[in-house]
Protein backbone atom coordinates (compact mmCIF):
# COMPACT_ATOMS: atom_id res chain seq x y z
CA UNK A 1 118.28 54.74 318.58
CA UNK A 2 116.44 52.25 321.08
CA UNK A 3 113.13 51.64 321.08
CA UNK A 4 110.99 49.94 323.96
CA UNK A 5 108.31 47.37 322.57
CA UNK A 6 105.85 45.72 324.84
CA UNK A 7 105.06 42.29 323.69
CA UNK A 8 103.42 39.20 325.40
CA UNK A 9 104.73 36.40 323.19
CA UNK A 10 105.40 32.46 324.01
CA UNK A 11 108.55 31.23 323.33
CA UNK A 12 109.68 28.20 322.75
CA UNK A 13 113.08 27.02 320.75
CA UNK A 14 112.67 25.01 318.59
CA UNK A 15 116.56 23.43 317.95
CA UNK A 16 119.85 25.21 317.63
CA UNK A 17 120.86 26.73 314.80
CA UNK A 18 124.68 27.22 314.87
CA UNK A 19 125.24 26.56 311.08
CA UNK A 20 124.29 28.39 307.79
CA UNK A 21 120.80 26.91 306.33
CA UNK A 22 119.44 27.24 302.72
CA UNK A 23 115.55 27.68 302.61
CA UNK A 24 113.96 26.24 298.85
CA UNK A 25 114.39 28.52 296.11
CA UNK A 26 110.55 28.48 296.23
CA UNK A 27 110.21 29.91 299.34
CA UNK A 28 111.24 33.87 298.06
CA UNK A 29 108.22 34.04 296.45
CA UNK A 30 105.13 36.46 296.92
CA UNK A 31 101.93 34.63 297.00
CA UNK A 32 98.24 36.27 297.43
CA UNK A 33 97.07 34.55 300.85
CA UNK A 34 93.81 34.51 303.06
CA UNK A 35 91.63 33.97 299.95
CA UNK A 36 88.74 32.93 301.85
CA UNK A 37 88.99 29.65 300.00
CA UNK A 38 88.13 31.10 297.13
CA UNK A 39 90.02 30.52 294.08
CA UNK A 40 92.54 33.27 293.99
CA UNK A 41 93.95 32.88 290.78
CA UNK A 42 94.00 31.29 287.02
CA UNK A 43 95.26 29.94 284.16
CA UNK A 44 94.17 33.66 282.88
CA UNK A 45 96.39 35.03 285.33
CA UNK A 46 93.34 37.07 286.64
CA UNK A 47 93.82 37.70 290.54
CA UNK A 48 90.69 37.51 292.68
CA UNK A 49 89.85 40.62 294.74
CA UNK A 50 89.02 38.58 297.48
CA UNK A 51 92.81 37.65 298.49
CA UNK A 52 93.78 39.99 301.35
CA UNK A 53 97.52 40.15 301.93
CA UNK A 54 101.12 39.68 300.16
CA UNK A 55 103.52 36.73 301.75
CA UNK A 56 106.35 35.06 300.91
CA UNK A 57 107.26 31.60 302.21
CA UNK A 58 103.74 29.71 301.12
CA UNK A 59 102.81 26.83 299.13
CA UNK A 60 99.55 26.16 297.29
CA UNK A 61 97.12 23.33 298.87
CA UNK A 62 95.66 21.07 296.65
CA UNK A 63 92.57 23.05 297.24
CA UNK A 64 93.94 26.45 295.91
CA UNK A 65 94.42 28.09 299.53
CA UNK A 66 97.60 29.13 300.27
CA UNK A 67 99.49 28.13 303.89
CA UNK A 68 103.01 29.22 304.92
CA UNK A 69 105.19 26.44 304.90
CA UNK A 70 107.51 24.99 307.33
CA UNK A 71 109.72 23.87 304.85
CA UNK A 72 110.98 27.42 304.44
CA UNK A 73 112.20 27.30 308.05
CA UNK A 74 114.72 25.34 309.45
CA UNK A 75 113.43 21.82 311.21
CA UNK A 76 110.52 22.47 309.56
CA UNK A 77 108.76 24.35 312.70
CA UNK A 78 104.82 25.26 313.19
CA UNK A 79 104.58 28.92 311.32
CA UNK A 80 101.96 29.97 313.21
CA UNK A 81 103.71 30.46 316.08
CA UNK A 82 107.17 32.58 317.13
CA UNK A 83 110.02 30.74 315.30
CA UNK A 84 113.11 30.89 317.48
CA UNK A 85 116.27 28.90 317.80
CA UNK A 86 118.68 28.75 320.62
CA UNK A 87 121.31 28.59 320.46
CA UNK A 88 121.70 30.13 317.30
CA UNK A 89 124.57 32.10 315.42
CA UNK A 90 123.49 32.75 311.64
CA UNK A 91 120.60 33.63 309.77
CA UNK A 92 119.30 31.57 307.14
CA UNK A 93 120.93 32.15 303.50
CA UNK A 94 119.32 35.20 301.94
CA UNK A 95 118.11 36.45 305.57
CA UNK A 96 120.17 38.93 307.41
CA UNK A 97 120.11 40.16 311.31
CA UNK A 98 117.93 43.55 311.11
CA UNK A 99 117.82 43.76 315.27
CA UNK A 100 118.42 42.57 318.57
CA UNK A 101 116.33 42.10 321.54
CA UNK A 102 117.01 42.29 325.46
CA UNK A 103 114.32 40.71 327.64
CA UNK A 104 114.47 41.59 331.59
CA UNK A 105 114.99 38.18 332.18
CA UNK A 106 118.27 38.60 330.40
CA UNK A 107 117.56 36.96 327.01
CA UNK A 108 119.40 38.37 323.71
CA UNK A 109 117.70 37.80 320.88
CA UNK A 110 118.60 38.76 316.93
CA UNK A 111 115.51 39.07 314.87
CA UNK A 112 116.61 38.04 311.25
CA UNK A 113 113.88 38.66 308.18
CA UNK A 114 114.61 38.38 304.51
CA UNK A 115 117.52 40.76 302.93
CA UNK A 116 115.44 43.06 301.55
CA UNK A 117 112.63 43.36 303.97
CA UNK A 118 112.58 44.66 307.40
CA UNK A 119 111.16 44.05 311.07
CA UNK A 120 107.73 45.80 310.94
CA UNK A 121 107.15 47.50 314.40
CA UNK A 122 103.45 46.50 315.40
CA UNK A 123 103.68 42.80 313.65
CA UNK A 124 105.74 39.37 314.24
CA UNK A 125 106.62 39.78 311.07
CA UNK A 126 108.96 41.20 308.23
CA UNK A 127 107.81 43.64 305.62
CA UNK A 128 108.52 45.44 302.37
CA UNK A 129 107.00 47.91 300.16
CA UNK A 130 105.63 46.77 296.86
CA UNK A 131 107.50 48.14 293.92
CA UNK A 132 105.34 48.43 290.87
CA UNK A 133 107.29 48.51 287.48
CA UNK A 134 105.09 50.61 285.11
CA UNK A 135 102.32 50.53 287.28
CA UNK A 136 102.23 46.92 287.57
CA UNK A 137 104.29 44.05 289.60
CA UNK A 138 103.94 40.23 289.28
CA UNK A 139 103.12 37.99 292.32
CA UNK A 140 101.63 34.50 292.78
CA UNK A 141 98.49 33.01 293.22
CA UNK A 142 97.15 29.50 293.74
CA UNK A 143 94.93 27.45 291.15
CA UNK A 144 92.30 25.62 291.58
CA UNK A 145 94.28 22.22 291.34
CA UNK A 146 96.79 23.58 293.62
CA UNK A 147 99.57 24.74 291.37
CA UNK A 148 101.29 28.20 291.78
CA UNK A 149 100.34 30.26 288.62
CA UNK A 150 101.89 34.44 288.02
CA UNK A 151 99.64 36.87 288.07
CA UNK A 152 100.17 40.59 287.61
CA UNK A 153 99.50 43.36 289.68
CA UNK A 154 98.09 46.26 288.53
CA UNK A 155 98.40 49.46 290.92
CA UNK A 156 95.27 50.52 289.67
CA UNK A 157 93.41 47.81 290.52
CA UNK A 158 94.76 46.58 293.49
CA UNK A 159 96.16 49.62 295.37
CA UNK A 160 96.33 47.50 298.86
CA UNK A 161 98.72 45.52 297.68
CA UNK A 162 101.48 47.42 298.50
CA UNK A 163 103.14 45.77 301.46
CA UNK A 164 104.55 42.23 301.50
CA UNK A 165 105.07 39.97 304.62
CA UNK A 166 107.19 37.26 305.97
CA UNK A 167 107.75 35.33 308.92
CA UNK A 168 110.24 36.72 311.34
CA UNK A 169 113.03 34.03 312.37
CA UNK A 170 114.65 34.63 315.85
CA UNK A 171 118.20 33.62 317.16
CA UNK A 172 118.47 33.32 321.36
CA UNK A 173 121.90 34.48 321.70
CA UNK A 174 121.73 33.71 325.42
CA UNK A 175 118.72 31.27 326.96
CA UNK A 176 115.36 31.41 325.89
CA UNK A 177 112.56 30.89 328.57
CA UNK A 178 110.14 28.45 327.14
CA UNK A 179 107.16 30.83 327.76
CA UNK A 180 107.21 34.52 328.82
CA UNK A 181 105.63 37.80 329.34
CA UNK A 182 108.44 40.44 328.84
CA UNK A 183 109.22 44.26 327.52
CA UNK A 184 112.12 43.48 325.03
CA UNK A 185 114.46 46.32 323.91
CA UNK A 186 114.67 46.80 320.33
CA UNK A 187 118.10 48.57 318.52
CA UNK A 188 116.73 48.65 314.80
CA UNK A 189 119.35 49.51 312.41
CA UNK A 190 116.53 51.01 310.19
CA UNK A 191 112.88 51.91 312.34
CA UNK A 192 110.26 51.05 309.98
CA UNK A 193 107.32 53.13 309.82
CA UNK A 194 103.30 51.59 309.63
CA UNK A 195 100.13 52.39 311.18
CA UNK A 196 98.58 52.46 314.27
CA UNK A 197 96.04 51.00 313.02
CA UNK A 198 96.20 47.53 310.81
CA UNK A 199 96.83 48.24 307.68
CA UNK A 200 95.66 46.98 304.39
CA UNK A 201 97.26 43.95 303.32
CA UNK A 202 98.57 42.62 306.72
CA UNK A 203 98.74 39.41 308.15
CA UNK A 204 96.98 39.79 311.42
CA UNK A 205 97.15 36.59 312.19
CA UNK A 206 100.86 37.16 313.09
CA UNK A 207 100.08 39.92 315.29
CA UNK A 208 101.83 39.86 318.49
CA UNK A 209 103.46 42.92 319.21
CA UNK A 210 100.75 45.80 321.14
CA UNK A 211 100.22 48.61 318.70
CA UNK A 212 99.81 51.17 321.27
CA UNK A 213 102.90 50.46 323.62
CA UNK A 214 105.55 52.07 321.64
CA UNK A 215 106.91 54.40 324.16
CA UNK A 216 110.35 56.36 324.48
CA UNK A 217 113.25 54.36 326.13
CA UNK A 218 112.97 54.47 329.98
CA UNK A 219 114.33 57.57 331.93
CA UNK A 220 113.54 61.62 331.34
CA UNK A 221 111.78 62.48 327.92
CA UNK A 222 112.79 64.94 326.00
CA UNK A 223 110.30 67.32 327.31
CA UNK A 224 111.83 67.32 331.08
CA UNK A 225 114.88 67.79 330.19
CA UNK A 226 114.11 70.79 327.93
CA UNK A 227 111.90 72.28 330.91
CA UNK A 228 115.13 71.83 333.07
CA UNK A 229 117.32 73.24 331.09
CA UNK A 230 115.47 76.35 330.63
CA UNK A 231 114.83 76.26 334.03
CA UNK A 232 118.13 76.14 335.18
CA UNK A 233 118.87 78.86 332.28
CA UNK A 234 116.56 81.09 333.73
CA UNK A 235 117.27 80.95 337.39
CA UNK A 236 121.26 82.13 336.05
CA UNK A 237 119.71 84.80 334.62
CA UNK A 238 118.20 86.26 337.99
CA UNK A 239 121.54 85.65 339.94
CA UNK A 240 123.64 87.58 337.06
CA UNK A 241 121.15 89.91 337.42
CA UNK A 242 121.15 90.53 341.18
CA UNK A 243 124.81 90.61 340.92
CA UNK A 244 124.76 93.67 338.48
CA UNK A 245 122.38 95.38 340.53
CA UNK A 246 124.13 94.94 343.88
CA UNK A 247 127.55 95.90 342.33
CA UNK A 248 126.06 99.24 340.45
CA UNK A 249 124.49 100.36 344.07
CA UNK A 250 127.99 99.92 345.86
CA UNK A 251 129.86 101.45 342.95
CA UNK A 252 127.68 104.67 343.39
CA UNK A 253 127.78 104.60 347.28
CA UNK A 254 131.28 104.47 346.75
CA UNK A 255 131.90 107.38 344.03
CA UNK A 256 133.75 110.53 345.78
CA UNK A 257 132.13 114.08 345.13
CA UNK A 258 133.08 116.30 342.39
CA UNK A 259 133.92 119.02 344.65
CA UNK A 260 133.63 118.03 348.75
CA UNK A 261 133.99 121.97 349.47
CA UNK A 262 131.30 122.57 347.78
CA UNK A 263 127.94 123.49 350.03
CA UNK A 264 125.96 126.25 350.77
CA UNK A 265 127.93 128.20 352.67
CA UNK A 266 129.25 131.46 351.16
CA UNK A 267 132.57 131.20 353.81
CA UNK A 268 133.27 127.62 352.33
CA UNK A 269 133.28 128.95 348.49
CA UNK A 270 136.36 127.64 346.61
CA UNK A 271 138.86 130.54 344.98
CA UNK A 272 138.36 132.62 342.45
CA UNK A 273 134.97 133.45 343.58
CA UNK A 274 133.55 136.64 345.29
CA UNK A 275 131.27 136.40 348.33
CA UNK A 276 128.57 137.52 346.48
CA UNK A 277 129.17 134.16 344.28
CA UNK A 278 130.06 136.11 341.10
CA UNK A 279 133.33 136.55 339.54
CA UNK A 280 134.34 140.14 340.93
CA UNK A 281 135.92 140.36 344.08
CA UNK A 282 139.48 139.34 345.23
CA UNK A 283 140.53 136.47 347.35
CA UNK A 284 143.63 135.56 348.76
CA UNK A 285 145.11 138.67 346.86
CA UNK A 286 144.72 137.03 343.39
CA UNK A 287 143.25 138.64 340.81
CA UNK A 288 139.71 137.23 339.85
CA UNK A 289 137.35 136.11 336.50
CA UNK A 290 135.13 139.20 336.02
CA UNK A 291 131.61 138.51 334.56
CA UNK A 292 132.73 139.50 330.97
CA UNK A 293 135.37 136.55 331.16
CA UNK A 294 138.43 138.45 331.33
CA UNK A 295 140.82 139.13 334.03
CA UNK A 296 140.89 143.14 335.20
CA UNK A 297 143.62 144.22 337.45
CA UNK A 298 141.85 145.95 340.58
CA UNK A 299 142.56 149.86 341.04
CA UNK A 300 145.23 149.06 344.34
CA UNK A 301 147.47 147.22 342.23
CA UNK A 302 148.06 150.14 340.20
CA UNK A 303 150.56 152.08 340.03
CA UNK A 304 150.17 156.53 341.25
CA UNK A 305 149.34 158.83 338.87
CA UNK A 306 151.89 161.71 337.53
């Protein structure tokens, strides 16, 4: 299924990519970000309620707020922006290719997020759903001193928390312009599903994809095409229709009488019937039907008394 996404982004490779790279182990963790520098978690392990997403691929500052980090990316890019080598050929280990892009300038591009997360539809980004074990799930959060420190999740208590984001990495199978303002064409091999609206727990930040141009892929929609259809359907109808009419009225123009002789006229009466149109009488010498049904021989055919 294709979808058409309107996007204005600015692209820029940043080196090719045409080997196999390793992010840190680090970098698969999910960290509470855009904590307002406020410390967003403990020793305790108590999270702060004033952290407002999920994301993976951060580090802790050694003031306690959270960044993305470039490390996590291959030549060590700015995160902020689109991240997108060319020429590429592989995602990075533990990513995998989730879609492909077509720009009309003629660019191919393969988005690639983490294995288990997805492209999100209305964000530069890659996303998953949380999944609480017994009502609860563990994440990161920053210290203080800047060291990374568990903390749990509890559904209850943090019900937003149910999405978490990454970075999307993109591989220019063909040229990349270095800045752009295109439609790309996206063939997801799973369409995610997310608000119109931004969502709790999303890093808007990374927003760079229009949240109201998702339209159907150009050509008829699926409305036209039912409405000509029927159309056509219809207009069949009327011609088998006329052609059943137009054949009955010839068929009975064409039907011969049940009896031509038939009129009238008392001279033109067929056999076996008197002139006064009743069965008595005689015609052609033949003995005819009398009104009781039953043939009676007429006195001159007898035969002379003795």
């Amino acid at each position: 299924m294709e979808t058409t996404i309107s996007f204005t982004p600015t692209w820029s490779a940043i080196a090719p990519l045409m080997t196999t790279w390793t992010p840190p182990s680090y970098c698969s963790r999910e960290i509470l970000v855009d904590c307002y520098g406020t410390t967003s978690g403990s020793a305790s392990e108590q999270v702060s309620s004033t952290c407002q997403y999920v994301e993976r691929d951060h580090t802790c500052g050694s003031d306690g707020v959270a960044t993305r980090a470039s490390e996590c990316f291959p030549y060590r890019p700015d995160p902020s922006t689109a991240i997108v080598y060319s020429p590429a050929l592989h995602c990075p280990t533990g990513w995998t290719t989730y879609a492909r892009t077509l720009d009309p300038a003629g660019s191919s591009t393969a988005i690639c997020c983490p294995s288990d997360y997805s492209a999100d539809s209305y964000y530069q980004s890659c996303s998953k759903e949380v999944s609480y074990t017994s009502r609860n799930t563990v994440a990161y959060s920053c210290a203080t001193d800047g060291s990374v420190v568990p903390s749990t999740l509890s559904y209850e208590d943090f019900p937003e928390y149910t999405i978490v984001w990454a970075q999307q990495i993109r591989l220019a199978l063909t040229s990349v312009p270095t800045s752009s303002s295109n439609t790309a064409r996206i063939t997801p091999a799973d369409e995610p599903t997310a608000s119109s609206t931004n969502p709790a727990g999303s890093p808007e930040g990374d927003s760079s994809i229009s949240t109201n141009s998702y339209r159907p892929k150009s050509g008829l929609s699926t409305g036209a095409i039912v409405g000509i259809v029927a159309g056509v359907l219809a207009l069949l109808a009327l011609v088998g229709a006329g052609l059943f009419l137009w054949r009955r009225k010839q068929q009975r123009e064409a039907a011969p009488l049940l009896n031509p002789r038939w009129n009238d006229d008392s001279g033109s009466l067929p056999e076996f019937v008197g002139g006064n149109g009743t069965g008595n009488g005689i015609v052609n010498g033949q003995a005819q039907m009398s009104q009781t049904g039953l043939f009676q021989p007429q006195p001159e055919l007898r035969g002379p008394r003795r």
